[in-house]
Protein backbone atom coordinates (compact mmCIF):
# COMPACT_ATOMS: atom_id res chain seq x y z
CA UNK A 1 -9.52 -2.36 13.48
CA UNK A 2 -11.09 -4.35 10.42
CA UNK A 3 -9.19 -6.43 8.64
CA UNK A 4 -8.82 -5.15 4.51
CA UNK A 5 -10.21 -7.95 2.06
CA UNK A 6 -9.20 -8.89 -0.65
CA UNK A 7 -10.81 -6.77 -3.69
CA UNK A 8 -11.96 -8.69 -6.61
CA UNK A 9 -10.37 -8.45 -9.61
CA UNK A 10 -11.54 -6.08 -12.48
CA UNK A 11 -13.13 -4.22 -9.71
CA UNK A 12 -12.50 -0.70 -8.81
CA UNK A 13 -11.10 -0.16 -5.39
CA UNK A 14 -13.21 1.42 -2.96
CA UNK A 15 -11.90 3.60 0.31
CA UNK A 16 -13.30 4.57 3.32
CA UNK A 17 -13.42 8.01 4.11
CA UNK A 18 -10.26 7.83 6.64
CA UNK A 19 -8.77 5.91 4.06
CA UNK A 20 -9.06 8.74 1.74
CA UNK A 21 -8.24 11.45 4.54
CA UNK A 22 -4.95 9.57 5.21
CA UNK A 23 -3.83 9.71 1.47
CA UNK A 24 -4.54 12.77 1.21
CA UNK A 25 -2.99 13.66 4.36
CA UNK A 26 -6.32 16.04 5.65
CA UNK A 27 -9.10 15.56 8.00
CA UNK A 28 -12.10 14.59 8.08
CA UNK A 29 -13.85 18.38 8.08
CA UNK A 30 -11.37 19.18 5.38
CA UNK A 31 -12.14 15.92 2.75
CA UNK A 32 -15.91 16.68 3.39
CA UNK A 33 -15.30 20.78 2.78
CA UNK A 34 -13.59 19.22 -0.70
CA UNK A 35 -16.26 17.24 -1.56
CA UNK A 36 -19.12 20.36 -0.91
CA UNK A 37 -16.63 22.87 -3.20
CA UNK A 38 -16.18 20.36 -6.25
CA UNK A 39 -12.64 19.74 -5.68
CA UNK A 40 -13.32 15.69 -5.11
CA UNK A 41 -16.16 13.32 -6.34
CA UNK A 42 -19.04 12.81 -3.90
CA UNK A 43 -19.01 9.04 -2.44
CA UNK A 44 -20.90 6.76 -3.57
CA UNK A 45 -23.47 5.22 -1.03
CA UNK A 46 -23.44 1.60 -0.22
CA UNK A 47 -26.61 -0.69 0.31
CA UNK A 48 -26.22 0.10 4.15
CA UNK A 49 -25.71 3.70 4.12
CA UNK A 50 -21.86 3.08 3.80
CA UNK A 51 -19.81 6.06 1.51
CA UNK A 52 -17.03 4.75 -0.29
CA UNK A 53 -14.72 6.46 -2.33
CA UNK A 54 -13.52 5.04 -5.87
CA UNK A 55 -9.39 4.87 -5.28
CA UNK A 56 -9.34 6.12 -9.30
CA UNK A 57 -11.26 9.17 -8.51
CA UNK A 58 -8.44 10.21 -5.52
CA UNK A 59 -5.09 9.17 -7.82
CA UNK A 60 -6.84 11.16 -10.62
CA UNK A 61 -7.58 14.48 -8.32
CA UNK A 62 -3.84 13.44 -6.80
CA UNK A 63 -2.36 13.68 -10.23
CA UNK A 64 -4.53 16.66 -11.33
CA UNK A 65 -2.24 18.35 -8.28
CA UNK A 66 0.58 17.39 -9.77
CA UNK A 67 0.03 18.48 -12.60
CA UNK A 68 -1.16 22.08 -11.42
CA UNK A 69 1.89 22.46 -9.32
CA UNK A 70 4.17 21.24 -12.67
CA UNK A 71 2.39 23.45 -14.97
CA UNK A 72 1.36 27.12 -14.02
CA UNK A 73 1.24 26.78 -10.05
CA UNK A 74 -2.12 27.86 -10.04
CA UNK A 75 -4.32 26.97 -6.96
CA UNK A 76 -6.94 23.68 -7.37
CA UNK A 77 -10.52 24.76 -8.88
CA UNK A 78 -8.84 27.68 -10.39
């Protein structure tokens, strides 16, 4: 397992794609089936081919749950 780095500061915080499954608590074949329907930001692709995911894009689509369940109850992309 790789060791995290330290992130810069006053840059956004990138995650790896089981980083992002993890907080979101879904595999793999489900974060990618997210990504295709809309529901999540598409990665953005490193120099070497890497995806990384923007940790503000996942607490925003986190909080737009939240807020769905709080409000009407109505499914995501709805």
């Amino acid at each position: 397992m790789r060791k995290a780095t330290a992130q810069p500061e006053g840059l956004p915080r990138m995650l790896s794609r089981a980083e992002v499954s993890r907080l979101l608590g879904v595999s793999d074949n489900t974060l990618r089936r997210m990504i295709r329907a809309g529901e999540l930001p598409r990665p953005l692709t490193l120099p070497g081919g890497s995806h990384r995911y923007l940790e503000s894009d996942i607490r925003a689509f986190q909080e737009r749950l939240i807020e769905i369940r709080d409000s009407a109850g109505q499914p995501v992309g709805s």
